[in-house]
C-alpha atoms as a PDB file:
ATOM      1  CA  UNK A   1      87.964  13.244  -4.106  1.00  0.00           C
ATOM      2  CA  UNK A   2      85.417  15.443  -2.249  1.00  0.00           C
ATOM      3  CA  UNK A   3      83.141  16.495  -5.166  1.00  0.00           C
ATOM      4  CA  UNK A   4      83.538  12.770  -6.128  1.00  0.00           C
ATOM      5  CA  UNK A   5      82.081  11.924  -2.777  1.00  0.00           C
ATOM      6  CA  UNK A   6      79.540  14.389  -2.625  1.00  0.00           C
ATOM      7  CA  UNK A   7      78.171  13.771  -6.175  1.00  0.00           C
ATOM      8  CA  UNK A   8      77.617   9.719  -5.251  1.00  0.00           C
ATOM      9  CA  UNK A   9      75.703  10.974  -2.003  1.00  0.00           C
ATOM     10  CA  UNK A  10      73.817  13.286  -4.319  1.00  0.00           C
ATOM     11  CA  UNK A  11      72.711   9.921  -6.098  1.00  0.00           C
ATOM     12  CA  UNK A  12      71.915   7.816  -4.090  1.00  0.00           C
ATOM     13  CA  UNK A  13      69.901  10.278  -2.170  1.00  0.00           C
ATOM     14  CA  UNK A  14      67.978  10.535  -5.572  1.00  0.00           C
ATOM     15  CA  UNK A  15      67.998   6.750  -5.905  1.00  0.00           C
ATOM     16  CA  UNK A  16      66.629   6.812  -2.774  1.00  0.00           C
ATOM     17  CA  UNK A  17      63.657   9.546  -3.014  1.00  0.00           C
ATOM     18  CA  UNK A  18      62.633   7.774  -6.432  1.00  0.00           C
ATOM     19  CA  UNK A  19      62.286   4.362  -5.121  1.00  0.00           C
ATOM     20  CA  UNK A  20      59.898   6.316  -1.777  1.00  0.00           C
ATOM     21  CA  UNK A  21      57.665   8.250  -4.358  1.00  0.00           C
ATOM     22  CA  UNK A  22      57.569   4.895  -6.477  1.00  0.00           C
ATOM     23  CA  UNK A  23      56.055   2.833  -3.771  1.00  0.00           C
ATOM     24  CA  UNK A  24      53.950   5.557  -2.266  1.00  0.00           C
ATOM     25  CA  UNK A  25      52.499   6.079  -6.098  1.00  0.00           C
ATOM     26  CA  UNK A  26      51.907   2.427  -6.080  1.00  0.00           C
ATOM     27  CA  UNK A  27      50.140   2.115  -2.600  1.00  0.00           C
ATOM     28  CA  UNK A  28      48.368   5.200  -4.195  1.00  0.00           C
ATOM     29  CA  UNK A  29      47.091   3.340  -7.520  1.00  0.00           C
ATOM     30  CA  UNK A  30      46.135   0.130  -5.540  1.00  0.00           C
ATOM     31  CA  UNK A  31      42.348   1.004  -5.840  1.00  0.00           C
ATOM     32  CA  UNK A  32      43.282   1.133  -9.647  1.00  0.00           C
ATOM     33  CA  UNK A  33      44.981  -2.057 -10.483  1.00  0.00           C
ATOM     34  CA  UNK A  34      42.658  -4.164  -8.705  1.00  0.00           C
ATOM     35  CA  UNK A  35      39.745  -2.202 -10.890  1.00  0.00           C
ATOM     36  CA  UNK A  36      41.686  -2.845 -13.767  1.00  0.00           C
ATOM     37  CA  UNK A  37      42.524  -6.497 -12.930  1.00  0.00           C
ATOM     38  CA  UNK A  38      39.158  -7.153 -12.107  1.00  0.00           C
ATOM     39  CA  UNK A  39      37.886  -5.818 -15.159  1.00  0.00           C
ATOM     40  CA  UNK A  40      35.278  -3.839 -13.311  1.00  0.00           C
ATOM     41  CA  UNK A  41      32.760  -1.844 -15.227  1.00  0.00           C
ATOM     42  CA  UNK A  42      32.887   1.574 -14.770  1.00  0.00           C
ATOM     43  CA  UNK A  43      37.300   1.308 -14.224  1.00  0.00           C
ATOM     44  CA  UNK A  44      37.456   5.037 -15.867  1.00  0.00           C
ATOM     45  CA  UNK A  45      35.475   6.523 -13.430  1.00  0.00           C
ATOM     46  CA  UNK A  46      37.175   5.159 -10.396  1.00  0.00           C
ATOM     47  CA  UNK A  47      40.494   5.970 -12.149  1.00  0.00           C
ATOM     48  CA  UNK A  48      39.601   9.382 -12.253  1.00  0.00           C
ATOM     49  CA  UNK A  49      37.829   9.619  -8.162  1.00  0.00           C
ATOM     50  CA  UNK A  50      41.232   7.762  -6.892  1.00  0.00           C
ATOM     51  CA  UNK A  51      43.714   9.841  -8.828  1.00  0.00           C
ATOM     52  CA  UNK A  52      42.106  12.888  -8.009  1.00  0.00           C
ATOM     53  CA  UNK A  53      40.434  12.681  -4.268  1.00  0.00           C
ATOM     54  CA  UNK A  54      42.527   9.423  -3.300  1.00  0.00           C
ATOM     55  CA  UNK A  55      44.543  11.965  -1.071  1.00  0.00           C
ATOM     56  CA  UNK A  56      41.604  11.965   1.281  1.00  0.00           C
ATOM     57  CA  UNK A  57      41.799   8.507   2.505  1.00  0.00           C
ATOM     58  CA  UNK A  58      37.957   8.404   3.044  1.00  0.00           C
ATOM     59  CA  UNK A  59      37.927   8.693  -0.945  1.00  0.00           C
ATOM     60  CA  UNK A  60      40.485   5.839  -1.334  1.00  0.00           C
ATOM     61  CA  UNK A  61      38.755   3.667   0.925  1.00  0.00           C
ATOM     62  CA  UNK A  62      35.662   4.725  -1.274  1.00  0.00           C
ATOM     63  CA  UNK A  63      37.474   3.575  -4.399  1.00  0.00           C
ATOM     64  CA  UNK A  64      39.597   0.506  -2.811  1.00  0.00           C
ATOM     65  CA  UNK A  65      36.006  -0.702  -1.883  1.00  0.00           C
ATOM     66  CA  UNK A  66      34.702  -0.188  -5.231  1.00  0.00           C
ATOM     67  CA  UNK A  67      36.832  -2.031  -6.527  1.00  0.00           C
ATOM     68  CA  UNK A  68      37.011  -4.752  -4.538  1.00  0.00           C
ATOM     69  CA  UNK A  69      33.376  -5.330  -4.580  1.00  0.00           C
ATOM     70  CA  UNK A  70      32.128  -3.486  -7.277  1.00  0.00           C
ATOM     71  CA  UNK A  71      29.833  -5.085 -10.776  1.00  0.00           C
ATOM     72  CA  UNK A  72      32.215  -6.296 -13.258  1.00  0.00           C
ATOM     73  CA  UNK A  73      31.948  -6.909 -17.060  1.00  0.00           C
ATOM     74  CA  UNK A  74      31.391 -10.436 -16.263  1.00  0.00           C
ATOM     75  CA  UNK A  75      29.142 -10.288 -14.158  1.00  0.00           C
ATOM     76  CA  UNK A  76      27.494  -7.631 -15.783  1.00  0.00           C
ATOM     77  CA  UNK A  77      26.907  -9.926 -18.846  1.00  0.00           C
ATOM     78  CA  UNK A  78      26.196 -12.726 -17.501  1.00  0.00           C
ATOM     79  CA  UNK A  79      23.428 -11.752 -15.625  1.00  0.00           C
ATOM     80  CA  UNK A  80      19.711 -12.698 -17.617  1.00  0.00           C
ATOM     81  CA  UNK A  81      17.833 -10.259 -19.284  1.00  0.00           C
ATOM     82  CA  UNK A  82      13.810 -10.521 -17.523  1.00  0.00           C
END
């Protein structure tokens, strides 16, 4: 009955350390989904800043601005041509 006991601590400690780096990857790609949602025009790029500098905070600000505010396809083709 021990190792039975042990075992179901083992998983839900795992249960429990998946569903924490789940929602920290999530706050993580927030910059991304909102570029992606948004349909925002250069969505790669910022993809690849947030992913790979997000860690720095200053850089997901950066991108979690950019995406907010940034020129999306819409916009980008509705504007006229002079």
């Amino acid at each position: 009955m021990y190792v039975l006991d042990q075992f179901i601590k083992m998983i839900d400690a795992l249960w429990s350390l998946g569903f924490t780096l789940l929602f920290i990857v999530a706050i993580y790609l927030i910059p991304v989904f909102i570029a992606y949602s948004r349909k925002l025009e250069k969505r790669t790029i910022l993809t690849i800043v947030n992913v790979f500098l997000g860690w720095t905070f200053i850089a997901w600000i950066a991108c979690m601005a950019w995406a907010i505010w940034g020129k999306t396809l819409e916009k980008l083709h509705s504007e006229p041509v002079a």
